[in-house]
C-alpha atoms as a PDB file:
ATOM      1  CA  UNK A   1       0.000   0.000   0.000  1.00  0.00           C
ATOM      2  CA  UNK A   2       1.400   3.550  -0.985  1.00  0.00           C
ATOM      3  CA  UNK A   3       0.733   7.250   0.403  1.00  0.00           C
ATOM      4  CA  UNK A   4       0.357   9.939  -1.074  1.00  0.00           C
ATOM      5  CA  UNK A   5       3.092  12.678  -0.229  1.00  0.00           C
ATOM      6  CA  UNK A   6       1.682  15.447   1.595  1.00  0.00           C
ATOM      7  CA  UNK A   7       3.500  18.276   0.609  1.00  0.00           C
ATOM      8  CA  UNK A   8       3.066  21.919   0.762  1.00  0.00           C
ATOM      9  CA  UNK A   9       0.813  22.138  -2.435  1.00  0.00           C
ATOM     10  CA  UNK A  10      -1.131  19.331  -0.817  1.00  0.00           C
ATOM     11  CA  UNK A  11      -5.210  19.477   0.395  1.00  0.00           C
ATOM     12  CA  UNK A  12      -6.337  16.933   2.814  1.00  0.00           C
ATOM     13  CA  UNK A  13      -9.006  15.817   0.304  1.00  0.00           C
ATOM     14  CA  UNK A  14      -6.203  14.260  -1.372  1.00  0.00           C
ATOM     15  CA  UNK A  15      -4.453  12.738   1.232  1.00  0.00           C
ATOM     16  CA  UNK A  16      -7.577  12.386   3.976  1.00  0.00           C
ATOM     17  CA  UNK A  17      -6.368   9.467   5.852  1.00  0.00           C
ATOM     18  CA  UNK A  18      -2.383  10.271   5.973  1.00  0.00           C
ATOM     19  CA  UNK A  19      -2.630  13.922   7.352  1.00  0.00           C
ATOM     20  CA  UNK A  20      -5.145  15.893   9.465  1.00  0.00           C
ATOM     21  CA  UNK A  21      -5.623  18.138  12.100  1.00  0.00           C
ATOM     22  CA  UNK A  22      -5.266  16.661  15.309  1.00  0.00           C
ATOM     23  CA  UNK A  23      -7.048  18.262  18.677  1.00  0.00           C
ATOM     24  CA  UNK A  24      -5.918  15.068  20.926  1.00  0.00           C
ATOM     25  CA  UNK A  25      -3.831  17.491  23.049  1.00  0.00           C
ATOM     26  CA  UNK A  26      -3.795  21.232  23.254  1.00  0.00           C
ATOM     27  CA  UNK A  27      -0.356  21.236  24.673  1.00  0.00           C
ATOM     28  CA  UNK A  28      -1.402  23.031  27.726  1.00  0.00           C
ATOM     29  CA  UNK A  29       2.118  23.384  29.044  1.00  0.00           C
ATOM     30  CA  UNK A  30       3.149  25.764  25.579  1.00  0.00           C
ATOM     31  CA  UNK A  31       3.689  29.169  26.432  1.00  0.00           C
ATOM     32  CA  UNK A  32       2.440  30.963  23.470  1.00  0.00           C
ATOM     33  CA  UNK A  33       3.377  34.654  22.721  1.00  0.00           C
ATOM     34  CA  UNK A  34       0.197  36.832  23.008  1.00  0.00           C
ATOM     35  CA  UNK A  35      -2.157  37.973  20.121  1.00  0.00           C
ATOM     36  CA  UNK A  36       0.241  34.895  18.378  1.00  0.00           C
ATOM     37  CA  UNK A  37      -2.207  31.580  17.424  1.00  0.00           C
ATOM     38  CA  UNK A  38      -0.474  28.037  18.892  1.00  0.00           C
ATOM     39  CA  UNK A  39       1.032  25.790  17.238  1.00  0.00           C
ATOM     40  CA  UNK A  40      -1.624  23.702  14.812  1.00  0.00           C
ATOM     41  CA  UNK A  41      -0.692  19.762  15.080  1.00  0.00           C
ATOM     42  CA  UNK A  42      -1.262  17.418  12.456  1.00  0.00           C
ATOM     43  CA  UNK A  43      -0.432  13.535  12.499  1.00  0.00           C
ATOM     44  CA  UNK A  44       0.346  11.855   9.422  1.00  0.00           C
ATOM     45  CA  UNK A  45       1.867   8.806   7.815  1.00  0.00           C
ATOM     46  CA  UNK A  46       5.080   9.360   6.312  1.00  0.00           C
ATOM     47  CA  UNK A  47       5.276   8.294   1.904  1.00  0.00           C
ATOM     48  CA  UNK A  48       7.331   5.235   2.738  1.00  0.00           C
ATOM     49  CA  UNK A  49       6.904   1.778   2.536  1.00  0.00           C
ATOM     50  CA  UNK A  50       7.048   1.211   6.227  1.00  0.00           C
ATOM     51  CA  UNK A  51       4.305   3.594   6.270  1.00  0.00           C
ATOM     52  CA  UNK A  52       5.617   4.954   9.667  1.00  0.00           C
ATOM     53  CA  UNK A  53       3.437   7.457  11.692  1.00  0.00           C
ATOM     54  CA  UNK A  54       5.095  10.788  12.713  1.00  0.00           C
ATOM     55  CA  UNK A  55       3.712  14.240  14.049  1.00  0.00           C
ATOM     56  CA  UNK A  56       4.002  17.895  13.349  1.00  0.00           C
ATOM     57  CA  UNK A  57       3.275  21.446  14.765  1.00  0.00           C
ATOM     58  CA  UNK A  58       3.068  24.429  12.375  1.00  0.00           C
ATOM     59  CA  UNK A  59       2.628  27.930  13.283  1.00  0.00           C
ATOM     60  CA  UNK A  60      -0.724  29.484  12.166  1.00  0.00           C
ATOM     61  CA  UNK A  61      -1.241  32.808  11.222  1.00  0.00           C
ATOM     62  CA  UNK A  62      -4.571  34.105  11.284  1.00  0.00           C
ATOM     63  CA  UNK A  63      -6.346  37.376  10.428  1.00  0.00           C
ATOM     64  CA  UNK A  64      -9.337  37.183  12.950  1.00  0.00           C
ATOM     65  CA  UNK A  65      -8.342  35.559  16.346  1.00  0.00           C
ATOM     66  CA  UNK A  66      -9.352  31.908  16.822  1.00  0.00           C
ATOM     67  CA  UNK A  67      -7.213  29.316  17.435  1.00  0.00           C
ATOM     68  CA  UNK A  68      -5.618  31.434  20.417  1.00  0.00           C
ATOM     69  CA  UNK A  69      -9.113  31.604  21.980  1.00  0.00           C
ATOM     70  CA  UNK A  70      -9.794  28.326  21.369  1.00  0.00           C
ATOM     71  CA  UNK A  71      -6.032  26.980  22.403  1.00  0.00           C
ATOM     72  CA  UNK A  72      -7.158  29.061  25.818  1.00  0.00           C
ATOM     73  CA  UNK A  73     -10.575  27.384  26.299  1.00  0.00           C
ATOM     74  CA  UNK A  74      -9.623  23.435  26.098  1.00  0.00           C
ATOM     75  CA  UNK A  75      -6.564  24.467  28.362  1.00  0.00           C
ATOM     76  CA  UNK A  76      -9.069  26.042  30.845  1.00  0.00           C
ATOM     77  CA  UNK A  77     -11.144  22.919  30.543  1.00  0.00           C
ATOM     78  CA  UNK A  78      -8.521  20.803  31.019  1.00  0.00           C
ATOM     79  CA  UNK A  79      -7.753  22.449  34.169  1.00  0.00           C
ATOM     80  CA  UNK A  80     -10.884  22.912  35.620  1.00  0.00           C
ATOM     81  CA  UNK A  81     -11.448  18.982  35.501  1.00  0.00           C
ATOM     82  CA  UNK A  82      -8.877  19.160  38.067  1.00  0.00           C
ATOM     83  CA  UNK A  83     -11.370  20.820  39.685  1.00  0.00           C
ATOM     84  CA  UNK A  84     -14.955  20.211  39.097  1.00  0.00           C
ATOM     85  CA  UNK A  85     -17.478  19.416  36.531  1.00  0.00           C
ATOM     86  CA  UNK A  86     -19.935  21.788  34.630  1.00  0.00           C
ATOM     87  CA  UNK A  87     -22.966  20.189  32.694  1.00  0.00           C
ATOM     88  CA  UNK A  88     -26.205  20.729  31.516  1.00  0.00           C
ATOM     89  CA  UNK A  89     -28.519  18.091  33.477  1.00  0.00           C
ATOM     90  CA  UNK A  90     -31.858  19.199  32.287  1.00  0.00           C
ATOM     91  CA  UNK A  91     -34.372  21.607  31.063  1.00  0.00           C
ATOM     92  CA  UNK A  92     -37.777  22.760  32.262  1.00  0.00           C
ATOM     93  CA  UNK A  93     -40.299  24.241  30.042  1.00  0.00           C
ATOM     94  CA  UNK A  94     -42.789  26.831  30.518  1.00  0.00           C
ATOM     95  CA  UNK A  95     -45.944  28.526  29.779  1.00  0.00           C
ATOM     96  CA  UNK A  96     -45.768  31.311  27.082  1.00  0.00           C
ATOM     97  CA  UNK A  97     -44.830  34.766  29.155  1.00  0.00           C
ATOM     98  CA  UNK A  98     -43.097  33.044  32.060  1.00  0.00           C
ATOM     99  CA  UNK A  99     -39.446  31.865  32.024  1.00  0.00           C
ATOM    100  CA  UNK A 100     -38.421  28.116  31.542  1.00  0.00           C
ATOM    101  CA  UNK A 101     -35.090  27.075  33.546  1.00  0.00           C
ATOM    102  CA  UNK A 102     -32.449  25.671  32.463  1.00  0.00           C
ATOM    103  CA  UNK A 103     -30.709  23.103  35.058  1.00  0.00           C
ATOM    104  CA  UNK A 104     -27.139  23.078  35.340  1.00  0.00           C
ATOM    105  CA  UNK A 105     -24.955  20.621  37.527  1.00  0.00           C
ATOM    106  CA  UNK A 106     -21.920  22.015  39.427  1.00  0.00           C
ATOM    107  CA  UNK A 107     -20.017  18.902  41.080  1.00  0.00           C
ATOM    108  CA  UNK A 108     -16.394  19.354  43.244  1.00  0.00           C
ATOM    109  CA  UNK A 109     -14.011  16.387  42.109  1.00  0.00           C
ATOM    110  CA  UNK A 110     -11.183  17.214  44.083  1.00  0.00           C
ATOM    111  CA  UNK A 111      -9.151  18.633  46.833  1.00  0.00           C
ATOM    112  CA  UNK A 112      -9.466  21.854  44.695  1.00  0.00           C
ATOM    113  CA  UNK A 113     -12.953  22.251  44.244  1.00  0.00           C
ATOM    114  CA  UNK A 114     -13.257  25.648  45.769  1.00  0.00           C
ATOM    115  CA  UNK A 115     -10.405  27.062  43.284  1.00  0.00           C
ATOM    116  CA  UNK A 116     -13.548  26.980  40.814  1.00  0.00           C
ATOM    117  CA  UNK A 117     -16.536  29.492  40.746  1.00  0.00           C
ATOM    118  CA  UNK A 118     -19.160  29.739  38.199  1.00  0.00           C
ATOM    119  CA  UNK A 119     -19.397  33.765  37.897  1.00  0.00           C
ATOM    120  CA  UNK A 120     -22.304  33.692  34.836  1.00  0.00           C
ATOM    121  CA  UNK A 121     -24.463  32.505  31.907  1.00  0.00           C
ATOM    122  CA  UNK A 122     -24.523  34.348  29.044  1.00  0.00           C
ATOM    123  CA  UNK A 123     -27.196  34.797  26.495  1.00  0.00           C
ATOM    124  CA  UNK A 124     -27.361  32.708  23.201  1.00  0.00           C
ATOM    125  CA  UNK A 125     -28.490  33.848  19.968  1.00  0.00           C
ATOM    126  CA  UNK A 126     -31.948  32.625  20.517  1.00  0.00           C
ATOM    127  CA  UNK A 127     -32.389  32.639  24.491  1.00  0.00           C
ATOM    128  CA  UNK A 128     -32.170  35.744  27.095  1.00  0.00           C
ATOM    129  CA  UNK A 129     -30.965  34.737  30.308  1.00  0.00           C
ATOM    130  CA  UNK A 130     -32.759  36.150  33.250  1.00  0.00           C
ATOM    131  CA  UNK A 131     -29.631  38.138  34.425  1.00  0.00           C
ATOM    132  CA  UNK A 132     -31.356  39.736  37.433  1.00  0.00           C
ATOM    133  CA  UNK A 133     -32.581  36.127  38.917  1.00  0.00           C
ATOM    134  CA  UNK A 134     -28.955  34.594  37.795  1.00  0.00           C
ATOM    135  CA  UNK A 135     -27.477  37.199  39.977  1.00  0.00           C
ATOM    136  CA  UNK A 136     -28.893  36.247  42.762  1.00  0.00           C
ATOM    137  CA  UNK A 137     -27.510  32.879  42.819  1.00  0.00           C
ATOM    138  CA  UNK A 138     -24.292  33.777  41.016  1.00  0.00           C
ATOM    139  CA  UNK A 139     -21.325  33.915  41.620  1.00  0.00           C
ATOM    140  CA  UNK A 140     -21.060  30.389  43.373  1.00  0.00           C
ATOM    141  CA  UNK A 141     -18.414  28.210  44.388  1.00  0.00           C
ATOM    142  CA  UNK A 142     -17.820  24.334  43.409  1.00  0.00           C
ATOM    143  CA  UNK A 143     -17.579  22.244  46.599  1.00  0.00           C
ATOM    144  CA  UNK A 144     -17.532  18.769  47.690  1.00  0.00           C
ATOM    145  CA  UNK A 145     -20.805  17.238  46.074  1.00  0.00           C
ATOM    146  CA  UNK A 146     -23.216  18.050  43.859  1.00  0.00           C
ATOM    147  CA  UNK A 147     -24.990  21.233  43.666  1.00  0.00           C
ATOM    148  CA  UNK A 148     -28.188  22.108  40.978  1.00  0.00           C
ATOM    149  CA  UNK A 149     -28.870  25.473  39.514  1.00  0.00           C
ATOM    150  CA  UNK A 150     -31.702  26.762  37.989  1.00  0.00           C
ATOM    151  CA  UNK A 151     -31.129  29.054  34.770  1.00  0.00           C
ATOM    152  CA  UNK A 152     -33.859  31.417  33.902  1.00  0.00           C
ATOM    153  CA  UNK A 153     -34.585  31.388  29.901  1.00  0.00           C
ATOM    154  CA  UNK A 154     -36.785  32.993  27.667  1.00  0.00           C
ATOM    155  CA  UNK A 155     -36.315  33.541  24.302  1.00  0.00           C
ATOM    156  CA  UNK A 156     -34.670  36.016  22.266  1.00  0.00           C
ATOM    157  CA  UNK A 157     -36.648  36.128  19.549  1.00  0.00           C
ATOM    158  CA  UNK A 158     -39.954  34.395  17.760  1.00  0.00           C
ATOM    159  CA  UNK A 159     -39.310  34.602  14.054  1.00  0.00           C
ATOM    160  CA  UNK A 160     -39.962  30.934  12.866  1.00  0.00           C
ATOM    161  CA  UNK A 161     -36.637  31.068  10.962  1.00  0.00           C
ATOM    162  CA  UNK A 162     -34.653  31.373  13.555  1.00  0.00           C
ATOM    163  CA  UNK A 163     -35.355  27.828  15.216  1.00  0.00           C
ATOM    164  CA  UNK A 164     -35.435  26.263  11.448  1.00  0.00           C
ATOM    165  CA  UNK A 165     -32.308  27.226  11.228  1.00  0.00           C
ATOM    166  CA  UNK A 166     -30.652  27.080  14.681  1.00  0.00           C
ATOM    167  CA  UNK A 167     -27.233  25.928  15.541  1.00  0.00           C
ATOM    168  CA  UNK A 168     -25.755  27.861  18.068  1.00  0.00           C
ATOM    169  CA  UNK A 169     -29.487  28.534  20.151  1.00  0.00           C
ATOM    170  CA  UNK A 170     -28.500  25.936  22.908  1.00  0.00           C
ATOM    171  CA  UNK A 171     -24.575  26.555  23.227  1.00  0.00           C
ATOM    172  CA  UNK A 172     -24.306  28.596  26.330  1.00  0.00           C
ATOM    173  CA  UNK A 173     -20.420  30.944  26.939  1.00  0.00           C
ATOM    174  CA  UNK A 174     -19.996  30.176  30.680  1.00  0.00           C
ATOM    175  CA  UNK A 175     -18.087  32.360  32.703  1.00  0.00           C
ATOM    176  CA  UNK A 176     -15.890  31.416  35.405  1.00  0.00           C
ATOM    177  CA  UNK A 177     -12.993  31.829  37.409  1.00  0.00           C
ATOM    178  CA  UNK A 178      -9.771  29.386  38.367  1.00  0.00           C
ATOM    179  CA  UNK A 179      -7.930  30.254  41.425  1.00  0.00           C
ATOM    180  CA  UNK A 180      -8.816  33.937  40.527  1.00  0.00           C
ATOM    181  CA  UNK A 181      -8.063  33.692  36.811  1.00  0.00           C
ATOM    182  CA  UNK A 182     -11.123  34.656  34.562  1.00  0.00           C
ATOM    183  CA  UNK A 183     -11.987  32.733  31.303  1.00  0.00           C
ATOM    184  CA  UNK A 184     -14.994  31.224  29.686  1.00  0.00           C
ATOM    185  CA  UNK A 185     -15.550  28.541  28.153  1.00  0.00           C
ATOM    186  CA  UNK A 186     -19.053  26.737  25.871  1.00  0.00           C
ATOM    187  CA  UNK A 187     -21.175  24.831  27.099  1.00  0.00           C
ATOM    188  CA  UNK A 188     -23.705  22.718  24.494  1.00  0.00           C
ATOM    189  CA  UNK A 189     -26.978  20.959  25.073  1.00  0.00           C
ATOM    190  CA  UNK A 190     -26.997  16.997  24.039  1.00  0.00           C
ATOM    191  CA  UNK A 191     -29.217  16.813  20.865  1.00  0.00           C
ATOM    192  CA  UNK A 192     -32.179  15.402  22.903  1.00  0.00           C
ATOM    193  CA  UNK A 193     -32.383  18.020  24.681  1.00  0.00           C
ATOM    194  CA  UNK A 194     -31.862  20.806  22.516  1.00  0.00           C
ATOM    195  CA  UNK A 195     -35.035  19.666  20.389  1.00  0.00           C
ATOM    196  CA  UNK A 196     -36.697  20.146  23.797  1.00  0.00           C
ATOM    197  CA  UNK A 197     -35.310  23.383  24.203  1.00  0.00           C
ATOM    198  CA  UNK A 198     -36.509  24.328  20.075  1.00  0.00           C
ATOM    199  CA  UNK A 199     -39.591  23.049  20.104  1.00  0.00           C
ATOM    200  CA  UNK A 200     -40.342  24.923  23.568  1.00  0.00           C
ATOM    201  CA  UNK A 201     -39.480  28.227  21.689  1.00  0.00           C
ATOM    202  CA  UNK A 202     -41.753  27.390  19.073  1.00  0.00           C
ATOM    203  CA  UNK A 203     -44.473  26.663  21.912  1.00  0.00           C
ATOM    204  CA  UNK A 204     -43.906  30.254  23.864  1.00  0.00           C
ATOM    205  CA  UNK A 205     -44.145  31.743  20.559  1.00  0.00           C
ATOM    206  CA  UNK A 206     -47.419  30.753  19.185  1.00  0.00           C
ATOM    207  CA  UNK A 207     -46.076  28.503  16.316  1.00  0.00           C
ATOM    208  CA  UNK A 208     -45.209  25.290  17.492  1.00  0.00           C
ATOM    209  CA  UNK A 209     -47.765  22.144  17.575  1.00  0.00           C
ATOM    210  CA  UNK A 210     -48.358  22.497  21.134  1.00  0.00           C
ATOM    211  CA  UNK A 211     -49.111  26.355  21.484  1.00  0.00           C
ATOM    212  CA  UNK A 212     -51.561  27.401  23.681  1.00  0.00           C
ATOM    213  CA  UNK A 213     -54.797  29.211  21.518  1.00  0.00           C
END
């Protein structure tokens, strides 16, 4: 069996299963230089007929910032597991005119659990977070165990397009802190329960199939 060389002048469609992208690691430990995107590693098999595996890291210029945020969010995740967990666990809807809550599960996994504090919830595209009832649970610290928080919804916006099409509606920008250090980081709804969350929006607004007269 041969490979295809990938060489400077190559595109992945013609080589797609000797080099990609690879997001295994986001080599946490890199110090990168600011505004400057990290390193972007690939794994690929090398044109011989030993067909051995080897790795690379290119730098990666970019004119809008991405990677760098990006680099900076899975290394905040990473660390934070060190931490704690942060999930959605469930959704509650509501009648048209009142909010529906969105649950979200704060667990402490380790002997620095209180180095973590959720600080907010931002809005979505499609849903407005009640910011006045979030602040009054928020900020609040992980500890040992398992502690539930209700997130006030309603939603942004009622044109019908706007579900049809939906794809960032249920993904969530968290904001925390880490031993004092801001960041933020996404936070997406399983697709069970994101056609909950749609077809609730369609309800409040007066469009879906189970909207009130």
């Amino acid at each position: 069996m041969s490979f295809p060389t990938c060489g400077p002048l190559a595109t992945l469609a013609a080589c797609p299963a000797v080099c990609a992208p690879s997001r295994s690691s986001p080599h946490c430990s890199r110090r990168v230089r600011p505004g400057a995107a990290p390193p972007l590693p690939a794994d690929f098999r090398r044109a011989h007929r030993d067909a051995r595996a080897a790795a690379v890291a290119a730098p990666v210029d970019e004119l809008f910032p991405f990677l760098q945020p990006l680099h900076d969010a899975d290394c905040l995740r990473e660390r934070i597991a060190d931490a704690a967990t942060l999930a959605i666990a469930g959704f509650t809807a509501s009648a048209a005119g009142e909010p529906a809550e969105l649950l979200l599960e704060l667990t402490g996994t380790g002997p620095d659990a209180g180095a973590f504090t959720l600080a907010g919830v931002r809005d979505t595209n499609l849903l407005d977070v009640d910011d006045g009832a979030l602040g009054r649970i928020l900020p609040v610290r992980a500890e040992a165990g398992t502690r539930r928080l209700a997130v006030p919804l309603v939603p942004a916006r009622c044109d019908p397009h706007a579900v049809q099409e939906d794809k960032r509606g249920t993904v969530f920008a968290v904001d925390v802190e880490l031993d004092g250090e801001p960041g933020s980081f996404d936070l997406a709804a399983e697709p069970d329960l994101r056609a909950r969350m749609l077809s609730w929006v369609a309800d409040w607004c007066g469009y879906g199939p189970n909207a009130g007269p």
